[in-house]
C-alpha atoms as a PDB file:
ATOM      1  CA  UNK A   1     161.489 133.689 124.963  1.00  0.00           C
ATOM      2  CA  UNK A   2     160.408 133.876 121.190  1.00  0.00           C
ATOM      3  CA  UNK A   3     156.717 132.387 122.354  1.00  0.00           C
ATOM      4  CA  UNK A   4     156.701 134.941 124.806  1.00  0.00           C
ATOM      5  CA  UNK A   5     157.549 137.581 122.884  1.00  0.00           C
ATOM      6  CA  UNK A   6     155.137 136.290 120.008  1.00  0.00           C
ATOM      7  CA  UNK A   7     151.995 135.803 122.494  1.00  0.00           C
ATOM      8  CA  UNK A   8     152.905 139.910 123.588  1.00  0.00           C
ATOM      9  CA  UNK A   9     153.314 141.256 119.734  1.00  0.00           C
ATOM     10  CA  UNK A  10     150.678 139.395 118.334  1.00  0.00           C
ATOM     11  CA  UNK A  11     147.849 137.485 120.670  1.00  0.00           C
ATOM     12  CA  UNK A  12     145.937 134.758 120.123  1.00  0.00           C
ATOM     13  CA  UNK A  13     142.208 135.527 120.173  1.00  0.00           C
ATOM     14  CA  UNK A  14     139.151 133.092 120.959  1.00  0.00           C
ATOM     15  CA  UNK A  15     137.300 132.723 117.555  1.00  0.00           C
ATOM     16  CA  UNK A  16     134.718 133.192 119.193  1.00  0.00           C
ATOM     17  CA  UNK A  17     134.971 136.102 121.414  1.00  0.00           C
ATOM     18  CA  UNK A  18     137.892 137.580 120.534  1.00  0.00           C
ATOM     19  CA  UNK A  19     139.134 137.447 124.216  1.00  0.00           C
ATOM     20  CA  UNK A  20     143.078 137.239 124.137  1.00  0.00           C
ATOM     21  CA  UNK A  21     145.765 134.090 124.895  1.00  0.00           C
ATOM     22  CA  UNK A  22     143.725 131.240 123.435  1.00  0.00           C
ATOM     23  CA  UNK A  23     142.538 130.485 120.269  1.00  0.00           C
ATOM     24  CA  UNK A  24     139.163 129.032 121.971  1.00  0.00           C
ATOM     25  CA  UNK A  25     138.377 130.058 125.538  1.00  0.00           C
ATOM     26  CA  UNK A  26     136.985 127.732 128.221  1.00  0.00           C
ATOM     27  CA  UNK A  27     133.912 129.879 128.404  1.00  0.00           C
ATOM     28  CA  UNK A  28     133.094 129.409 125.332  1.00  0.00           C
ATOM     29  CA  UNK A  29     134.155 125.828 125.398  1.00  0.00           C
ATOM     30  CA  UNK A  30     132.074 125.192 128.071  1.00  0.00           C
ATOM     31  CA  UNK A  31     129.203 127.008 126.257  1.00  0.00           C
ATOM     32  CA  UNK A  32     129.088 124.392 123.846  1.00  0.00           C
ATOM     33  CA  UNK A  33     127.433 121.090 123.952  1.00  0.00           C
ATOM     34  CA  UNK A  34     129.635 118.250 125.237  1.00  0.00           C
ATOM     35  CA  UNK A  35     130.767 115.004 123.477  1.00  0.00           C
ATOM     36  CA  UNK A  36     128.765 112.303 126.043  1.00  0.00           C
ATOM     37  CA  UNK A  37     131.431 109.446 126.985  1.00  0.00           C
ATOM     38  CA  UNK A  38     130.353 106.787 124.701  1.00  0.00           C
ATOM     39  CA  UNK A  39     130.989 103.608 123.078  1.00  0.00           C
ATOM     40  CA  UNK A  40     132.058 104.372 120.008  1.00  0.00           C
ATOM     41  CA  UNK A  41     131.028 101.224 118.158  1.00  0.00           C
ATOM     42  CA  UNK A  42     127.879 101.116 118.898  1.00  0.00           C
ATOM     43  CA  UNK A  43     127.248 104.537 119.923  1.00  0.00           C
ATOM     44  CA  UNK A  44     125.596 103.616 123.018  1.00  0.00           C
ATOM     45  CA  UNK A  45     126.189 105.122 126.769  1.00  0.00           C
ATOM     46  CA  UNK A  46     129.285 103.617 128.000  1.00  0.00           C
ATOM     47  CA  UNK A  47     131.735 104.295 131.087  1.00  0.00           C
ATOM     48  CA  UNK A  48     134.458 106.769 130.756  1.00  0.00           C
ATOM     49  CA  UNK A  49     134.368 106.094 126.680  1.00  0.00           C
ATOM     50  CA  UNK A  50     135.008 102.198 126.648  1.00  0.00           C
ATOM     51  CA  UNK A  51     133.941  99.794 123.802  1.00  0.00           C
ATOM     52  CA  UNK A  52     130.839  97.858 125.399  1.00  0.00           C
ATOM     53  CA  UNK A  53     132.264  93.781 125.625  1.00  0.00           C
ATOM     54  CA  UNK A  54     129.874  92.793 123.000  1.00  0.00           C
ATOM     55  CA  UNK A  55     130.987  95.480 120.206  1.00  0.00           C
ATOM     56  CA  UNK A  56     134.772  94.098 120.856  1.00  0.00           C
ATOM     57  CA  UNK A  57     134.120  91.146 118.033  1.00  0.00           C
ATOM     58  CA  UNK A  58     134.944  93.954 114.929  1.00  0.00           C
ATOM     59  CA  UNK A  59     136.616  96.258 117.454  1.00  0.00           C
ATOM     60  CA  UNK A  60     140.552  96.312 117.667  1.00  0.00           C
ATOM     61  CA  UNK A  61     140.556  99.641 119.981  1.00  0.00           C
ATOM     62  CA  UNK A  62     139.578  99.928 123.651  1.00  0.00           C
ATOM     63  CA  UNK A  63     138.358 103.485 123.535  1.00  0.00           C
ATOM     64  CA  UNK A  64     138.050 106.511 121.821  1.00  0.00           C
ATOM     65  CA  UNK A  65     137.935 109.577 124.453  1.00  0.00           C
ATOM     66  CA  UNK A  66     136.279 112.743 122.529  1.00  0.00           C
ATOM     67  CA  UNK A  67     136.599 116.439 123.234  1.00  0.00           C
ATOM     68  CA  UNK A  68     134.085 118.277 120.862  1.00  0.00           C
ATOM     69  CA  UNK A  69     131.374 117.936 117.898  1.00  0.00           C
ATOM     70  CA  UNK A  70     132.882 118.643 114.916  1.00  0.00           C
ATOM     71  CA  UNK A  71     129.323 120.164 114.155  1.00  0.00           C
ATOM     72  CA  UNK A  72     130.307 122.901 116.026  1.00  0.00           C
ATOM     73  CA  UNK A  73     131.339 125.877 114.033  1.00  0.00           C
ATOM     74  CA  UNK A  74     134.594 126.779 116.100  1.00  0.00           C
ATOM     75  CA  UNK A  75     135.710 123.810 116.566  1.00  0.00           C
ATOM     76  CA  UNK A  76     136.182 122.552 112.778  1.00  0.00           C
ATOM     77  CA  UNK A  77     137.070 126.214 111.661  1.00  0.00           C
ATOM     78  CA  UNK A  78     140.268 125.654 114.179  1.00  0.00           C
ATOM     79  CA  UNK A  79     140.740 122.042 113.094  1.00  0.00           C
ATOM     80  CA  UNK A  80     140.794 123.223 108.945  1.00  0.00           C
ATOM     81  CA  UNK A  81     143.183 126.319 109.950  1.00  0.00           C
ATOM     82  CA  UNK A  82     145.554 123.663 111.854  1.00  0.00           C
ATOM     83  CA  UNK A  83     145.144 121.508 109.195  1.00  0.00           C
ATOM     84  CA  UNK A  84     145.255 123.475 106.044  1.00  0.00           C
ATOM     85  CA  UNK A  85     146.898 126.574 106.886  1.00  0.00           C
ATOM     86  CA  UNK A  86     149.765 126.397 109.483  1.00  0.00           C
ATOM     87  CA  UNK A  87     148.112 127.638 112.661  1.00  0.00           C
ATOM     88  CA  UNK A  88     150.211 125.104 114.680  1.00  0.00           C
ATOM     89  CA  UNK A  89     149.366 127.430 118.109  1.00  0.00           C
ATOM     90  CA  UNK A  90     145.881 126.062 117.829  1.00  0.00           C
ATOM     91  CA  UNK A  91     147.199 121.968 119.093  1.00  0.00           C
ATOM     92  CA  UNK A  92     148.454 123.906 122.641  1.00  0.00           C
ATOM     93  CA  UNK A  93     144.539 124.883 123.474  1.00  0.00           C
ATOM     94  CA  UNK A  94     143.524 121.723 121.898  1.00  0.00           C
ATOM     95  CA  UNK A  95     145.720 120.006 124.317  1.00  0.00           C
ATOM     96  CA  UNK A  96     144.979 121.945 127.542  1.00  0.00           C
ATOM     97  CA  UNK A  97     140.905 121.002 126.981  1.00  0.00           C
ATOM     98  CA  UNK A  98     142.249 117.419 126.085  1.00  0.00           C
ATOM     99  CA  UNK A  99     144.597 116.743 128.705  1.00  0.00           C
ATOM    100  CA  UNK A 100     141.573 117.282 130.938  1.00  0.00           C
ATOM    101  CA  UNK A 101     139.302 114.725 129.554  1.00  0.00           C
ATOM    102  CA  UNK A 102     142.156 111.900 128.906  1.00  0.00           C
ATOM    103  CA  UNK A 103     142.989 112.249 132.573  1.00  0.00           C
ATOM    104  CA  UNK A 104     139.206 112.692 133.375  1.00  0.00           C
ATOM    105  CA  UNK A 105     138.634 109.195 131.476  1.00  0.00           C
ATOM    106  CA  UNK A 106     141.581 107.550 132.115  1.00  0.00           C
ATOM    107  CA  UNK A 107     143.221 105.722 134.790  1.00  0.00           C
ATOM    108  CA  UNK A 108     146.856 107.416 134.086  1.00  0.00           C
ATOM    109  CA  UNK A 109     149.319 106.229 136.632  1.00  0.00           C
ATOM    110  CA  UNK A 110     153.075 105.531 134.727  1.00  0.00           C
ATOM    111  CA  UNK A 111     154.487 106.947 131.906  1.00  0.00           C
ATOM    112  CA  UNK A 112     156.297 104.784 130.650  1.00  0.00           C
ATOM    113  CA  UNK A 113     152.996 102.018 130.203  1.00  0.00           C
ATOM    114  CA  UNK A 114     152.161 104.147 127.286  1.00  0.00           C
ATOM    115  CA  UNK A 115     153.046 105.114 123.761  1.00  0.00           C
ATOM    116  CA  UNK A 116     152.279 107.507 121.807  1.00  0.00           C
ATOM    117  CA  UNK A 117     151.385 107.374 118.634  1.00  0.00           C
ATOM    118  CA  UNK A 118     149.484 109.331 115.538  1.00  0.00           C
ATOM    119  CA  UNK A 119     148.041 108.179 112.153  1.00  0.00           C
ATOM    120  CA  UNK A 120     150.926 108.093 109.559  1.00  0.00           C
ATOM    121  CA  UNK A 121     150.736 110.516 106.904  1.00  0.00           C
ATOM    122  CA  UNK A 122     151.269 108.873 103.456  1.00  0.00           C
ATOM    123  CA  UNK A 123     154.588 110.236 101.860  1.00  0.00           C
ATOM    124  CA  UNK A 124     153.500 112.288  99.273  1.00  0.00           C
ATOM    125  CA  UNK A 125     151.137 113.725 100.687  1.00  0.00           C
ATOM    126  CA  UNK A 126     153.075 115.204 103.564  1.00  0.00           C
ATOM    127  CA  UNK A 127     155.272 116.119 101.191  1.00  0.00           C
ATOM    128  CA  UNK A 128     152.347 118.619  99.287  1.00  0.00           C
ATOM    129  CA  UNK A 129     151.232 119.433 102.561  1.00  0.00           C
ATOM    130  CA  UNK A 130     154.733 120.516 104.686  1.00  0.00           C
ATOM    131  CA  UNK A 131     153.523 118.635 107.467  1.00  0.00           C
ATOM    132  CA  UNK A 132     151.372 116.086 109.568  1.00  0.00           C
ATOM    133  CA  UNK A 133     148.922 118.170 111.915  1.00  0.00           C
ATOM    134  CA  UNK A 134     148.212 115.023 114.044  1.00  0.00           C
ATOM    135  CA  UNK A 135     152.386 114.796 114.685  1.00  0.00           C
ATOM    136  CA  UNK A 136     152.242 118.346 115.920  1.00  0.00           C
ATOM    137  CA  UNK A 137     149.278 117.686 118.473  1.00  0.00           C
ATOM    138  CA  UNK A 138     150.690 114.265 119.485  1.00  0.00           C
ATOM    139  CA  UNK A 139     154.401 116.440 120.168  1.00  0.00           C
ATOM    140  CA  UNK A 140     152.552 118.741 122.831  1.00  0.00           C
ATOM    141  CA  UNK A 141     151.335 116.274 124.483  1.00  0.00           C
ATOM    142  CA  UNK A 142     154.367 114.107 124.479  1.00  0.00           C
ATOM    143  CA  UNK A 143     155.858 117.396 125.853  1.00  0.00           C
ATOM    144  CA  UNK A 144     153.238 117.722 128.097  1.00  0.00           C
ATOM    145  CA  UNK A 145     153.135 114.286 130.206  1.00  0.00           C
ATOM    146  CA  UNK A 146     156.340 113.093 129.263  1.00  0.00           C
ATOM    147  CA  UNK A 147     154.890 109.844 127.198  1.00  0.00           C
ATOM    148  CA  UNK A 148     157.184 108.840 124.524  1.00  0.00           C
ATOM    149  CA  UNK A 149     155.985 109.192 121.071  1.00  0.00           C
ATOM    150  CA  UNK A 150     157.287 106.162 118.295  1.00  0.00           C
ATOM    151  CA  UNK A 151     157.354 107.973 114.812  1.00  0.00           C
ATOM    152  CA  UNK A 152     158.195 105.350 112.948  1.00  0.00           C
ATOM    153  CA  UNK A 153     156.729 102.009 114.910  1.00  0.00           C
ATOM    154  CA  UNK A 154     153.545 102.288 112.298  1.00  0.00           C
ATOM    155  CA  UNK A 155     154.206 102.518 108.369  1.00  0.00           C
ATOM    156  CA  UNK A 156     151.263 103.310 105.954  1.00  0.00           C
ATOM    157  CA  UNK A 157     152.694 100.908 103.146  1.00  0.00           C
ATOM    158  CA  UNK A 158     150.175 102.056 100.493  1.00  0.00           C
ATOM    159  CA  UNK A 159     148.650 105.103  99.757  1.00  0.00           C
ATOM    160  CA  UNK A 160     144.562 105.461 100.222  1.00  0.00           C
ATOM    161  CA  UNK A 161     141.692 107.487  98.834  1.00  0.00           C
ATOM    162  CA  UNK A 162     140.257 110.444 100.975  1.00  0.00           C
ATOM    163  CA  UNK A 163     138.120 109.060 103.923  1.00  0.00           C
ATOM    164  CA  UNK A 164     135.588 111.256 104.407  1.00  0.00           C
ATOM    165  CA  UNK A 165     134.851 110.898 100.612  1.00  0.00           C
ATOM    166  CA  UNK A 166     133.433 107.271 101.218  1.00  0.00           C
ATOM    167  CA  UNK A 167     130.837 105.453 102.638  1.00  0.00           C
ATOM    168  CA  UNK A 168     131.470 103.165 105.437  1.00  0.00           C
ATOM    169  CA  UNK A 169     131.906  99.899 103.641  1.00  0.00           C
ATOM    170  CA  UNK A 170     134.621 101.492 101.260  1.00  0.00           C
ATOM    171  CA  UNK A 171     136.066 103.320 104.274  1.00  0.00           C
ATOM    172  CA  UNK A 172     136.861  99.966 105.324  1.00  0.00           C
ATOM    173  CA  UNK A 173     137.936  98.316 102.255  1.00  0.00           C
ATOM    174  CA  UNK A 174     140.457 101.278 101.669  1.00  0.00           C
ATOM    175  CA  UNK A 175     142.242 101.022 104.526  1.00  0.00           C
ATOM    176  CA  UNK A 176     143.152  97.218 104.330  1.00  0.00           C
ATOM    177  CA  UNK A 177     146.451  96.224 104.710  1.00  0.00           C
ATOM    178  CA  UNK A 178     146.746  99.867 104.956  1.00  0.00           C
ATOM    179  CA  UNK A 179     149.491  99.952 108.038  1.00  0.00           C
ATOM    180  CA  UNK A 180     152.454  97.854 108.844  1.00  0.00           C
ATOM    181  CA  UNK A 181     154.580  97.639 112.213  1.00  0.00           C
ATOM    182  CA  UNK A 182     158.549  98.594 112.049  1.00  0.00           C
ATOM    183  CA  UNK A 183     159.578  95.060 112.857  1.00  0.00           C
ATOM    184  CA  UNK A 184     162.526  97.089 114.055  1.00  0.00           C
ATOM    185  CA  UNK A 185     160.667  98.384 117.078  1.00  0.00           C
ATOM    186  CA  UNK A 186     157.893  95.637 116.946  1.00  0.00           C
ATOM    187  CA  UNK A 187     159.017  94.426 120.755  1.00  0.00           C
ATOM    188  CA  UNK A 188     158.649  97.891 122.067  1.00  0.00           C
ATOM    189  CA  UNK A 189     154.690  97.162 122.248  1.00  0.00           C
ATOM    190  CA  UNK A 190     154.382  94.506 124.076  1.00  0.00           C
ATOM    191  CA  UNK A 191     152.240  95.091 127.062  1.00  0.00           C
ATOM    192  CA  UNK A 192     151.908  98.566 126.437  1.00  0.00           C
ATOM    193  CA  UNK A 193     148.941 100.879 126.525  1.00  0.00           C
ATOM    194  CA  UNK A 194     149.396 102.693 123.008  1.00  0.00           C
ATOM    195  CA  UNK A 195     147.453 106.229 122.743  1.00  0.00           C
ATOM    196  CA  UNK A 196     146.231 107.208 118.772  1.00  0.00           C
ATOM    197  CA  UNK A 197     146.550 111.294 118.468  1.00  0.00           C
ATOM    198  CA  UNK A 198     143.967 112.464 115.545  1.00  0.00           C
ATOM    199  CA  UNK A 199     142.078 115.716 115.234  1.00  0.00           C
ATOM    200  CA  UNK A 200     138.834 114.073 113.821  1.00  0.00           C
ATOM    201  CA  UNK A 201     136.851 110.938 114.003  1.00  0.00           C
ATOM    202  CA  UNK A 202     134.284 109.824 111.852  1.00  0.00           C
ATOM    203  CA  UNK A 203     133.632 105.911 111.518  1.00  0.00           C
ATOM    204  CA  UNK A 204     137.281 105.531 113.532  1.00  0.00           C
ATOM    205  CA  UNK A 205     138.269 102.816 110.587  1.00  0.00           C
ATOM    206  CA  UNK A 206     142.021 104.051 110.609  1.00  0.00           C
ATOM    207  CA  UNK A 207     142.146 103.927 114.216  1.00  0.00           C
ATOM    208  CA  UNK A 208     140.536 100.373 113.988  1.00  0.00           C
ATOM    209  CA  UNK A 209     142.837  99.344 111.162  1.00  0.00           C
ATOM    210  CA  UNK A 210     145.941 100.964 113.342  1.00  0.00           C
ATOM    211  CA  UNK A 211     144.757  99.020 116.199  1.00  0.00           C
ATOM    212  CA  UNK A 212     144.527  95.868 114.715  1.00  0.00           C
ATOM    213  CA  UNK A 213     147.866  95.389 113.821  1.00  0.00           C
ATOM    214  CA  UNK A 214     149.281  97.051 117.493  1.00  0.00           C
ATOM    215  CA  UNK A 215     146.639  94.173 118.824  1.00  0.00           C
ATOM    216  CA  UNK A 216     148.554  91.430 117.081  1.00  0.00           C
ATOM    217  CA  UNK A 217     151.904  92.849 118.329  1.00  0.00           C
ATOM    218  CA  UNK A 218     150.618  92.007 121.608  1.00  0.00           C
ATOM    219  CA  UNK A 219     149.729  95.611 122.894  1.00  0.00           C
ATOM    220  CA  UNK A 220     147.979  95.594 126.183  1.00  0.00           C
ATOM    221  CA  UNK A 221     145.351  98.089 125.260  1.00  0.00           C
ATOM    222  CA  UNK A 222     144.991 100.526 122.640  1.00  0.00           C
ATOM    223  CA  UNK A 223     143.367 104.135 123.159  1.00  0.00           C
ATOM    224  CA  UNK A 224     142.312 106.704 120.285  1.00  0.00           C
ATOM    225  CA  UNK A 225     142.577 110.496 122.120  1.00  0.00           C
ATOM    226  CA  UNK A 226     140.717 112.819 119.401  1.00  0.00           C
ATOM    227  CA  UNK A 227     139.710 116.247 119.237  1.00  0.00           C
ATOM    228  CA  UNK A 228     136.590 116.308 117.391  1.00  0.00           C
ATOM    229  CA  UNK A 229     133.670 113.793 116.087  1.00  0.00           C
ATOM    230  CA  UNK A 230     130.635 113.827 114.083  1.00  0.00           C
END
């Protein structure tokens, strides 16, 4: 009743045509270019966004499905206001246009083969910030297909410097050792086909580093769902 009652008092609008109940509008979605499905080790053309067999020898992760550019305007003025300034409306659109892509691009038959999952926030920083804007998009869709998300089966043990500050190489040498499994809940993953929640991906080091040690635990396949990418 309160959404309701919000989404009557006070509409969202497109940001880019104003047009009311979403914050972008699938015409002007659609208007922009589109994210080709891709390897994204390599780069290369790939089927429904799989890692190409011979870029799986530094590779942890199986796939990383894409919405949008982040080059587009919209698209990274909505990520920075869900980010930065408490928009939290803006992960339900983000969801709708990415709940047609994952299931577009992915072979989804049982709920309960996945887990979700989204890149732990170190503790401080969460702490300055109120909140982790990944957690929020990974709750709608949790809410949305019914796939369990594990808050605390991935620790960041240490905190890092700011990725998109760096250069590949350090991007990688920052996040080493990075991320621990709750032994707790390490038998929870076995099998399992475990699906990363992040607004933006640049080099996808974190999810690689994240993968890694969900690989090790024996997790059948691991699959980064993102919003946005250089």
């Amino acid at each position: 009743m309160f959404k309701f009652l919000k989404d009557i008092l006070a509409p969202k609008k497109c940001y880019s045509c104003n047009k009311e109940w979403h914050f972008l509008c699938q015409s002007c979605l659609s208007k922009m270019s589109n994210f080709n499905s891709i390897c994204y080790s390599c780069k290369g053309r790939s089927d429904i966004f799989n890692v190409h067999d011979k870029c799986l020898t530094d590779v942890y992760y199986d796939k990383i499905i894409i919405l949008a550019h982040y080059k587009e305007k919209i698209i990274s003025k909505l990520i920075k206001d869900l980010k930065f300034y408490h928009k939290k409306d803006i992960a339900e659109d983000f969801w709708i246009y990415l709940s047609n892509i994952f299931f577009d691009n992915e072979i989804y038959k049982n709920t309960n083969d996945y887990i979700l999952l989204y890149p732990p926030m170190w503790f401080f920083k969460k702490l300055k910030r109120w909140y982790n804007h990944s957690e929020i998009i990974t709750k709608i869709v949790s809410k949305n297909t019914g796939i369990k998300i594990e808050k605390s089966l991935i620790k960041k043990v240490k905190s890092s410097r700011q990725q998109s500050k760096l250069n590949r190489i350090e991007r990688l040498k920052n996040l080493d050792n990075c991320f621990k499994i709750n032994k707790k809940k390490i038998d929870i993953i076995d099998n399992k086909i475990i699906l990363i929640v992040d607004d933006v991906i640049s080099t996808g080091s974190t999810i690689n580093e994240i993968s890694k040690v969900l690989k090790k635990a024996w997790a059948k396949k691991v699959i980064g769902l993102i919003v946005a990418s250089d």
